[in-house]
Protein backbone atom coordinates (compact mmCIF):
# COMPACT_ATOMS: atom_id res chain seq x y z
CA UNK A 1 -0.63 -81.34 -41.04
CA UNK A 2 0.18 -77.61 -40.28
CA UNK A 3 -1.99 -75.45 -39.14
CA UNK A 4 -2.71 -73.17 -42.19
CA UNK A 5 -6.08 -71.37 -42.64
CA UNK A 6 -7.80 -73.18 -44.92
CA UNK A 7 -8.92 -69.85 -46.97
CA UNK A 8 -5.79 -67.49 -45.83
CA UNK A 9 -4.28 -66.97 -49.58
CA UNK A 10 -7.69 -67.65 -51.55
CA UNK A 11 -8.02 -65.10 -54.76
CA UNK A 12 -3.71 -64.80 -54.43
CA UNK A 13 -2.12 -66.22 -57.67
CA UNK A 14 1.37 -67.67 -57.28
CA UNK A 15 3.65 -68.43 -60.25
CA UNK A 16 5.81 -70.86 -59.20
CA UNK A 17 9.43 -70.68 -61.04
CA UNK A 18 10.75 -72.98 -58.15
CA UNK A 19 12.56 -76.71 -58.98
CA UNK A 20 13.09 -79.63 -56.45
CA UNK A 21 12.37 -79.08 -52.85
CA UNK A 22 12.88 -75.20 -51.30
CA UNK A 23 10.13 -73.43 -53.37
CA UNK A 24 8.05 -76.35 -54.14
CA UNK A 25 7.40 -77.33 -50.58
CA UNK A 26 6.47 -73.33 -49.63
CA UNK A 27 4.26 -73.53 -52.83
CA UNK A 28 2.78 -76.14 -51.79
CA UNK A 29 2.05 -74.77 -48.36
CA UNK A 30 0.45 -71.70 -50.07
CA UNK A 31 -2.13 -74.78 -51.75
CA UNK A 32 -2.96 -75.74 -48.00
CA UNK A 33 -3.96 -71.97 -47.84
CA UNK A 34 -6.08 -71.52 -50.43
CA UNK A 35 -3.80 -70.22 -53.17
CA UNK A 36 -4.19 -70.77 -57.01
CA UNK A 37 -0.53 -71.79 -57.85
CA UNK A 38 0.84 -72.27 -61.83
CA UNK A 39 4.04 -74.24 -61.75
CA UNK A 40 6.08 -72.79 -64.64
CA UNK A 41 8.45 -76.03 -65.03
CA UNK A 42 11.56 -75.27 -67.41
CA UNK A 43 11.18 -77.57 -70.80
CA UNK A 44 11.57 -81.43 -70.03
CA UNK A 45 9.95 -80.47 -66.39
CA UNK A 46 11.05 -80.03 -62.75
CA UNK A 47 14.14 -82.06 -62.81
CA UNK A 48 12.07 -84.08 -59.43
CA UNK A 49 10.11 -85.70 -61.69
CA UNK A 50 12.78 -87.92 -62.63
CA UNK A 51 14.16 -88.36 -58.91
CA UNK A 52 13.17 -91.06 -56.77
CA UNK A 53 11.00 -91.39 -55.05
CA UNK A 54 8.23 -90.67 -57.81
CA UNK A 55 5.68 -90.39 -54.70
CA UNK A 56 7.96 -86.95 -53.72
CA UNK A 57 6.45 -84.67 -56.55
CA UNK A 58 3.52 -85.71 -56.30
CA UNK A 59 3.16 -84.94 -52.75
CA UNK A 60 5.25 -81.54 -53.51
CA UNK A 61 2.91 -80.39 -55.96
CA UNK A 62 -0.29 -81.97 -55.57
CA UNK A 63 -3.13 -79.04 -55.94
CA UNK A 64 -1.02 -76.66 -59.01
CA UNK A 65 -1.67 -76.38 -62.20
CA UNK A 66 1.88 -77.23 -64.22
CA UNK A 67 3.10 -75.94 -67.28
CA UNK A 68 6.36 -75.89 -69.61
CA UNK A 69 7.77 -72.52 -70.51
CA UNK A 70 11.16 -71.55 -71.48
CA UNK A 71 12.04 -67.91 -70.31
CA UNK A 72 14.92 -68.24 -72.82
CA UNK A 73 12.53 -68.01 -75.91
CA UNK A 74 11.39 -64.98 -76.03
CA UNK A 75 7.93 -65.36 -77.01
CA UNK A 76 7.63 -67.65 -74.24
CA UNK A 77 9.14 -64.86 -71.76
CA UNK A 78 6.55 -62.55 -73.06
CA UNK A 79 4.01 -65.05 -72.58
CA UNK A 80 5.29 -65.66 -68.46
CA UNK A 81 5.53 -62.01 -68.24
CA UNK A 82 2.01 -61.35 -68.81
CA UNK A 83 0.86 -64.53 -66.26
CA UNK A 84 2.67 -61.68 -64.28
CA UNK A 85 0.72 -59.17 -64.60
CA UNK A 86 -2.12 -60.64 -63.45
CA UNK A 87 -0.55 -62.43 -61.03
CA UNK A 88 -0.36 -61.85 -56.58
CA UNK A 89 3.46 -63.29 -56.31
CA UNK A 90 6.18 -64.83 -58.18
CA UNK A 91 8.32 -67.46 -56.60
CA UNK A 92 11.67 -68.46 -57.97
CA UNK A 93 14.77 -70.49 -56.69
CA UNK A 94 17.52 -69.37 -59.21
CA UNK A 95 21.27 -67.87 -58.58
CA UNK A 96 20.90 -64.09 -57.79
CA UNK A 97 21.03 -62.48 -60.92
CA UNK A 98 20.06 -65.16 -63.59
CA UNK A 99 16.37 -64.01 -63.43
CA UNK A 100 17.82 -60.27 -64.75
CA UNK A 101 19.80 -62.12 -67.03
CA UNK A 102 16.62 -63.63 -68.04
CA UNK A 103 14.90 -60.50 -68.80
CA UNK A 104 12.15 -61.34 -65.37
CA UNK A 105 14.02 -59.72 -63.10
CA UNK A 106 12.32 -57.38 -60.19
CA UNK A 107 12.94 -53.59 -62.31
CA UNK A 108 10.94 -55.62 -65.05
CA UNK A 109 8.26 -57.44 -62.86
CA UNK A 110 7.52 -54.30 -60.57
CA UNK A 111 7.50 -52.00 -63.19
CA UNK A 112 4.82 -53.45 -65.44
CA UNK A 113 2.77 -55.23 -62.23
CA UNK A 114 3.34 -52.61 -59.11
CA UNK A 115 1.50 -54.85 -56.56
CA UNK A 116 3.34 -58.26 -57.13
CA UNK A 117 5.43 -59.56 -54.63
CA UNK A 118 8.94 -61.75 -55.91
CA UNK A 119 10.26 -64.16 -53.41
CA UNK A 120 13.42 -65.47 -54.64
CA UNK A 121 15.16 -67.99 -52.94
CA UNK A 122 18.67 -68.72 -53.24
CA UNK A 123 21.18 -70.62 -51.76
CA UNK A 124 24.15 -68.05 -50.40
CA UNK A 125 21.66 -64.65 -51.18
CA UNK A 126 22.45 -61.63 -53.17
CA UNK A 127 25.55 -60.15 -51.23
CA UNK A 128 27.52 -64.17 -49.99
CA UNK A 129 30.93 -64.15 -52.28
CA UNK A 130 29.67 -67.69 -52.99
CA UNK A 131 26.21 -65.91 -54.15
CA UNK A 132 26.87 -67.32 -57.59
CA UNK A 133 28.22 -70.94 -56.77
CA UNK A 134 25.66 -73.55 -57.22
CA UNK A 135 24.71 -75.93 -54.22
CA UNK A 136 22.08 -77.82 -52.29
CA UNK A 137 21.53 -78.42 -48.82
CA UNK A 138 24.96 -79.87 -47.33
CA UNK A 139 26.38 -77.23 -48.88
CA UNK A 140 24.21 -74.52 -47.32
CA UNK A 141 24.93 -76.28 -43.85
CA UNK A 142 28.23 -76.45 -44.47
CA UNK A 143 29.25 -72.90 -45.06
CA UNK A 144 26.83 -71.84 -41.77
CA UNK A 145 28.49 -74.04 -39.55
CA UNK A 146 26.17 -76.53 -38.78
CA UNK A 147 27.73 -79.13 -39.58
CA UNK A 148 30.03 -79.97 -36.60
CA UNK A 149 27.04 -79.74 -34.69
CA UNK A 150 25.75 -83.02 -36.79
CA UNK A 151 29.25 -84.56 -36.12
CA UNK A 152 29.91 -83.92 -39.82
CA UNK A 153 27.37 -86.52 -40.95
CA UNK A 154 24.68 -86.47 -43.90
CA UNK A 155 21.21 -84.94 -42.03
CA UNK A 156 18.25 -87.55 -43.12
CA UNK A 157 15.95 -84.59 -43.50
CA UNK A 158 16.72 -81.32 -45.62
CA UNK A 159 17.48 -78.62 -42.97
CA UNK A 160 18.52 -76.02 -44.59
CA UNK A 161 16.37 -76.26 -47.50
CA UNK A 162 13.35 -76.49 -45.35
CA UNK A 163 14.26 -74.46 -42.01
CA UNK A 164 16.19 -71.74 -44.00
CA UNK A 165 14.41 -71.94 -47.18
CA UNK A 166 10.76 -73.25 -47.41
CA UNK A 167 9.20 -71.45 -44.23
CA UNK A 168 11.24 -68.18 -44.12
CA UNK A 169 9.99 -67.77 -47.80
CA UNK A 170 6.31 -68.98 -46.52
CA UNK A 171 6.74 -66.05 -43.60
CA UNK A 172 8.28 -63.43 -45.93
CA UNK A 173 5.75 -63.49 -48.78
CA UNK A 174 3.07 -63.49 -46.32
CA UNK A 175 4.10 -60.27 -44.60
CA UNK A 176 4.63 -58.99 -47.73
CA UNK A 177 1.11 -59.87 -48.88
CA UNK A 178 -0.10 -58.07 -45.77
CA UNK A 179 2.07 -54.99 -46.23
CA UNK A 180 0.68 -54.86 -49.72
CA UNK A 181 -2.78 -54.23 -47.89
CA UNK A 182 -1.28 -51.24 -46.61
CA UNK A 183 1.04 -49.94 -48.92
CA UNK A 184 -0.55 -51.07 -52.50
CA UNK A 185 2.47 -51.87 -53.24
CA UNK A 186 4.39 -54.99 -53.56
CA UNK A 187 8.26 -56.16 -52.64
CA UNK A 188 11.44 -57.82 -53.31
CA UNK A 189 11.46 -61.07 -50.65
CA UNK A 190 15.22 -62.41 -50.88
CA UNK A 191 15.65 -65.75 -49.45
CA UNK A 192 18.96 -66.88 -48.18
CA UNK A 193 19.30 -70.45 -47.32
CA UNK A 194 22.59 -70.72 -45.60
CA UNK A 195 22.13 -67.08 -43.79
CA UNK A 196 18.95 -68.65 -42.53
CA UNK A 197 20.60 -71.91 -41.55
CA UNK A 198 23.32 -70.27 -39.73
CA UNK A 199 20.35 -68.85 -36.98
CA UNK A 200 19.48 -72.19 -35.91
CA UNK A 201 22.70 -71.68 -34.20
CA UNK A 202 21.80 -69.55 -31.39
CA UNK A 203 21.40 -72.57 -28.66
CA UNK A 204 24.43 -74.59 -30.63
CA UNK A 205 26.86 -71.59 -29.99
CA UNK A 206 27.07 -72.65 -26.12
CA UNK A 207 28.54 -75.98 -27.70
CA UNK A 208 29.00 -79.06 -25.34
CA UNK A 209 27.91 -77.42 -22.40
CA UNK A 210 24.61 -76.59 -24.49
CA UNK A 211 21.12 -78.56 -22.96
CA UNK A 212 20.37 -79.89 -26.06
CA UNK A 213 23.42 -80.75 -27.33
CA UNK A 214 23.20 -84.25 -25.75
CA UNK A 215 25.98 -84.30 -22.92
CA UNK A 216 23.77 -84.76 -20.53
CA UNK A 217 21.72 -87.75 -19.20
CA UNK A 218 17.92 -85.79 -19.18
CA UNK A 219 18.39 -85.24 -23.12
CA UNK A 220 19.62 -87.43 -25.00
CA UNK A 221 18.84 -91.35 -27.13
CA UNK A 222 19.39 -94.28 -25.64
CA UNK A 223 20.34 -98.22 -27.14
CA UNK A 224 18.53 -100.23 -25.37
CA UNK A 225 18.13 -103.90 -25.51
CA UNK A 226 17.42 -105.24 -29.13
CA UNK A 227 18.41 -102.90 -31.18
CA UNK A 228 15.41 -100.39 -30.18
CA UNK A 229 16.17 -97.04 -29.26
CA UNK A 230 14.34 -94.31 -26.81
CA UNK A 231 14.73 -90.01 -26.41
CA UNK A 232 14.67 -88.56 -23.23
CA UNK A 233 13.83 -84.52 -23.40
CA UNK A 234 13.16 -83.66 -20.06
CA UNK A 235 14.95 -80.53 -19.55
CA UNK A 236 12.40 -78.70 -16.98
CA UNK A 237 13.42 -80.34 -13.77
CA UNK A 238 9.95 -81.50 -12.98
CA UNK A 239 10.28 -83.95 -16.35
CA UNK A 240 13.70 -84.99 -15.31
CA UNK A 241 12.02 -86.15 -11.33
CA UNK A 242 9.38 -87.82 -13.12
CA UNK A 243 11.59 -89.86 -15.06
CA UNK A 244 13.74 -90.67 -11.98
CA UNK A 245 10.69 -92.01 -9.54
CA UNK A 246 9.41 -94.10 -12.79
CA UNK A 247 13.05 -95.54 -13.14
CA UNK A 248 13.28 -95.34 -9.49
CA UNK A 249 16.14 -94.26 -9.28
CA UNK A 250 15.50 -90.75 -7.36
CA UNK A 251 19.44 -90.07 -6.31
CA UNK A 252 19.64 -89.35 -10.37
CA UNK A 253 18.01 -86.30 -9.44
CA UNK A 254 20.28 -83.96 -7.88
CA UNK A 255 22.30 -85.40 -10.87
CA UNK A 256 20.36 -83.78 -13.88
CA UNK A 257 23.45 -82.02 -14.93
CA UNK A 258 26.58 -84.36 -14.25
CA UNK A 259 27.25 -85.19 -17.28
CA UNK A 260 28.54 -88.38 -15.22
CA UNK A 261 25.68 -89.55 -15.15
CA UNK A 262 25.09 -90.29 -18.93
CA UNK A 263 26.90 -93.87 -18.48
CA UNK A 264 25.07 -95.06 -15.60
CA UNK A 265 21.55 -94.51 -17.48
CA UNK A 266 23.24 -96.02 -20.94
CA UNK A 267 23.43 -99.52 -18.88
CA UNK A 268 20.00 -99.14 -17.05
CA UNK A 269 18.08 -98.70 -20.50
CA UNK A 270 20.65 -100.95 -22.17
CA UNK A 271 19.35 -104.22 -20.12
CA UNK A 272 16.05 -104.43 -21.23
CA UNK A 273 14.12 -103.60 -24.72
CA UNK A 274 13.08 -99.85 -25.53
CA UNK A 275 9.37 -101.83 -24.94
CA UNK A 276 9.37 -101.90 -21.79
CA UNK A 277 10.98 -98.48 -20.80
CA UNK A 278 8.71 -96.65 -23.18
CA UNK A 279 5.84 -98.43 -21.04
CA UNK A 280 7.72 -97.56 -17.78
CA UNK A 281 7.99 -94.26 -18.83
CA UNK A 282 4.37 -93.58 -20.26
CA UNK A 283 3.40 -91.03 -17.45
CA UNK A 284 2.67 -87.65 -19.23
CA UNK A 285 5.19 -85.63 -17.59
CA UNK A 286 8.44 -87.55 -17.98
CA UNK A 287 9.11 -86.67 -21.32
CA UNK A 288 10.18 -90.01 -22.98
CA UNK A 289 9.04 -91.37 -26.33
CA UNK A 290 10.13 -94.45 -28.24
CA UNK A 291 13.05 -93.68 -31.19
């Protein structure tokens, strides 16, 4: 559970434009928040609903009120158009551009409502040369260079849609909420998912010499007996002594960076089950959970 204010966003209206997981997921942080959100789903619905698992959407976009309106009629337009006038913040997750194209864009929205905010998320942003190819997350990672980083395989959780575009879009509507208190006015929040992923390189450009990047023996997973598996993530040198007098083993601690050392602690916590190391290790300073 994040730790939202309860009644941070109550009295903001959001009109959610958003499909599948980027927006939805920031939407649906902006329920935890206090928010009154209207999910404007394209005719036939969010395209989630027919994705498995069924339990996703519902989590997604538990707390909104949904609706059906095509921006392509133009009566319905009209009728989304004036939700946005008396609305706090639109939210939408299309190409840059196809929302002008749609006659929604942010000259139209600002002009008629002067105090809403538009966060648009998009995959490449307004100014990548890929800014109008579609994509989803591998893509995203794939084009900021996280990839080799993952040793080129599929991430189990969405990284770039959530890191680079759920919570910066979260963090920039907010601000802009509380500029608005200044200003009156509202603003233009662009969203770019890759851009975004490609920061959560900053420790990953020292490559394998990098802490984290698990070369050496304080932080890394371990096999051990079983099948089971167990993370070490004692960087601070006081973690990395703990775990050595627990495993007593305490000439491993001049040794926290010999990279060495990784195969001699593979074959200790290969002989017996993860069990019985994660029971070894339970003192609250050495930095060891089960995997």
């Amino acid at each position: 559970m994040l730790p939202f204010p309860p009644n941070a966003m109550q009295g903001v209206r959001v009109l959610d434009l958003t499909r599948l997981l980027p927006g939805p997921l920031a939407s649906r942080w902006f329920v935890d928040m206090g928010a009154e959100i209207i999910k404007v789903e394209p005719p036939g619905g969010d395209p989630l609903r027919r994705m498995e698992p069924p339990s996703l959407f519902a989590s997604l976009n538990e707390g909104k009120t949904c609706l059906e309106l095509s921006l392509k009629v133009p009566e319905q337009r009209e009728q989304f158009l004036t939700m946005a006038d008396r609305a706090d913040v639109v939210l939408e997750g299309f190409r840059p551009g196809v929302l002008d194209a749609l006659g929604c864009g942010w000259q139209i929205l600002h002009a008629r409502n002067p105090r809403l905010i538009l966060t648009s998320i998009s995959g490449y942003g307004p100014e990548h040369p890929y800014r109008d190819r579609a994509g989803h997350d591998i893509n995203y990672l794939a084009v900021a260079g996280v990839l080799p980083f993952l040793h080129y395989q599929v991430p189990g959780v969405q990284i770039a849609d959530i890191a680079g575009g759920s919570m910066p879009a979260v963090l920039g509507t907010l601000a802009a909420l509380y500029e608005r208190t200044r200003t009156g006015l509202g603003q233009h929040v662009e969203v770019s998912m890759m851009h975004n992923s490609a920061l959560l390189l900053a420790l990953a450009g020292h490559g394998a010499q990098d802490p984290i990047s698990g070369r050496y023996a304080c932080y890394r997973v371990y096999r051990c007996a079983g099948g089971g598996h167990i993370a070490f993530g004692a960087l601070e040198p006081k973690f990395w002594q703990a775990i050595c007098r627990d495993l007593q083993r305490p000439q491993w601690v001049a040794r926290q960076w010999d990279a060495s050392l990784v195969g001699e602690v593979e074959a200790l916590l290969a002989s017996q089950p993860a069990e019985r190391w994660a029971q070894a290790l339970s003192h609250p300073d050495c930095c060891v959970t089960p995997a």
